[in-house]
Protein backbone atom coordinates (compact mmCIF):
# COMPACT_ATOMS: atom_id res chain seq x y z
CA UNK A 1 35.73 9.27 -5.17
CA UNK A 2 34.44 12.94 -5.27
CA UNK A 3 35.28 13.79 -8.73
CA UNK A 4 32.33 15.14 -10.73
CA UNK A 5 32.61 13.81 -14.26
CA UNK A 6 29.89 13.63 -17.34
CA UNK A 7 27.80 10.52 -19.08
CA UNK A 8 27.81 10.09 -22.53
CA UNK A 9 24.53 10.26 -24.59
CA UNK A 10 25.22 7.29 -26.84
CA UNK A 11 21.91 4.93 -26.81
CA UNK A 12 20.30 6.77 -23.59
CA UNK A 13 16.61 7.41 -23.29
CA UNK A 14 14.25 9.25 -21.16
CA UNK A 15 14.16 7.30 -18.56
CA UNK A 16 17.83 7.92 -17.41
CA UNK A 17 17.23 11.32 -17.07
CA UNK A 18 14.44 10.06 -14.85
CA UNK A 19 16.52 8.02 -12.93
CA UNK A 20 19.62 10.46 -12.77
CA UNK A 21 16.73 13.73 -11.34
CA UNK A 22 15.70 11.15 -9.05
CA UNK A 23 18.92 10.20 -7.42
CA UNK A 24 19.85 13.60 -7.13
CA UNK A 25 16.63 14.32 -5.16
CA UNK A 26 15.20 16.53 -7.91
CA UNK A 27 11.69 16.86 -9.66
CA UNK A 28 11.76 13.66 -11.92
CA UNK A 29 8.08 12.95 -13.47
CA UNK A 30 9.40 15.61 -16.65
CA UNK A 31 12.45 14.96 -16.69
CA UNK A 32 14.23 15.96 -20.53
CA UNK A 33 16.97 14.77 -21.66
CA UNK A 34 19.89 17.69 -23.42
CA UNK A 35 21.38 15.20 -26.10
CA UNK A 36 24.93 16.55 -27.17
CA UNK A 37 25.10 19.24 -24.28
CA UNK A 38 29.00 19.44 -24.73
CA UNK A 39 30.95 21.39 -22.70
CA UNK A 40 31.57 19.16 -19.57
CA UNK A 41 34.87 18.73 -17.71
CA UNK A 42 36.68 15.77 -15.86
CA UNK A 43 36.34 12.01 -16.56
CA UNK A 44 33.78 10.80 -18.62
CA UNK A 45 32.34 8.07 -16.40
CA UNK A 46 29.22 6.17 -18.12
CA UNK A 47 28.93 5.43 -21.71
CA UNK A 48 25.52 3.79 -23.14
CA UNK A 49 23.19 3.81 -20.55
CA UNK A 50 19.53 2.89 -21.24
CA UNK A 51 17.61 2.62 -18.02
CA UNK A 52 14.09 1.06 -17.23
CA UNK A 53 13.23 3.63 -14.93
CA UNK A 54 12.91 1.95 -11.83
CA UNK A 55 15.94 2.08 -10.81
CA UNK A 56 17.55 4.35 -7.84
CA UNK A 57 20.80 5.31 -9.47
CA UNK A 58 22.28 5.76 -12.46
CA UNK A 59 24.75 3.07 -11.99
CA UNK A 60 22.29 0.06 -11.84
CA UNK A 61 21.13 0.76 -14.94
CA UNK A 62 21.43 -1.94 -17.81
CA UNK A 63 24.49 -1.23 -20.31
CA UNK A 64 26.03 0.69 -18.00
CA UNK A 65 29.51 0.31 -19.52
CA UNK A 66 32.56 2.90 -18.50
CA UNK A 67 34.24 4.58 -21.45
CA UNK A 68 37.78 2.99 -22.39
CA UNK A 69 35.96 -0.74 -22.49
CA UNK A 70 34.52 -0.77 -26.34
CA UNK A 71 33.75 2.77 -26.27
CA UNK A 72 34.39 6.13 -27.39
CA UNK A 73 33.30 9.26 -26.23
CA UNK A 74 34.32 12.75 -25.97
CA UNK A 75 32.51 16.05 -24.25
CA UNK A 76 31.14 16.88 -27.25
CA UNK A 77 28.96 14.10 -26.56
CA UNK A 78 28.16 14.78 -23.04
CA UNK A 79 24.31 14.48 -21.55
CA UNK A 80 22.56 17.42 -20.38
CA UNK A 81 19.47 16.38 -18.33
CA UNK A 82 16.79 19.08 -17.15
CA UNK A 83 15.16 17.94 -13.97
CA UNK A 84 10.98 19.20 -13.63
């Protein structure tokens, strides 16, 4: 809906950050994942994601679960991902 919002880093890999470079159009193959990065802003969208790597967004990846539905998560525990 055009709100930029964060993911949480609970039980995420390096493959999401491979997935989330890739569906912003950005060098993927290096991708590193910033666990704890903090300091994000707006809704926390995505809690637990673990992707395989082959998918085009983040939101087809498996346990993809939105915060509020047996979750907790604040921005202390937001993802940082560094697209190369």
């Amino acid at each position: 809906d055009g709100v930029f919002g964060t993911t949480c880093d609970d039980n995420t890999n390096w493959e999401t950050a491979k997935v989330f470079c890739k569906s912003v159009q950005l060098p993927y193959e290096n991708a590193e994942l910033i666990m704890k990065y903090g300091g994000g802003g707006g809704p926390i969208y995505f809690g637990n994601v673990r992707c395989r790597g082959t998918e085009q967004e983040i939101k087809d990846c498996p346990r993809y679960q939105k915060i509020g539905i047996g979750n907790v998560c604040t921005h202390e525990e937001d993802l940082g991902v560094k697209c190369q």
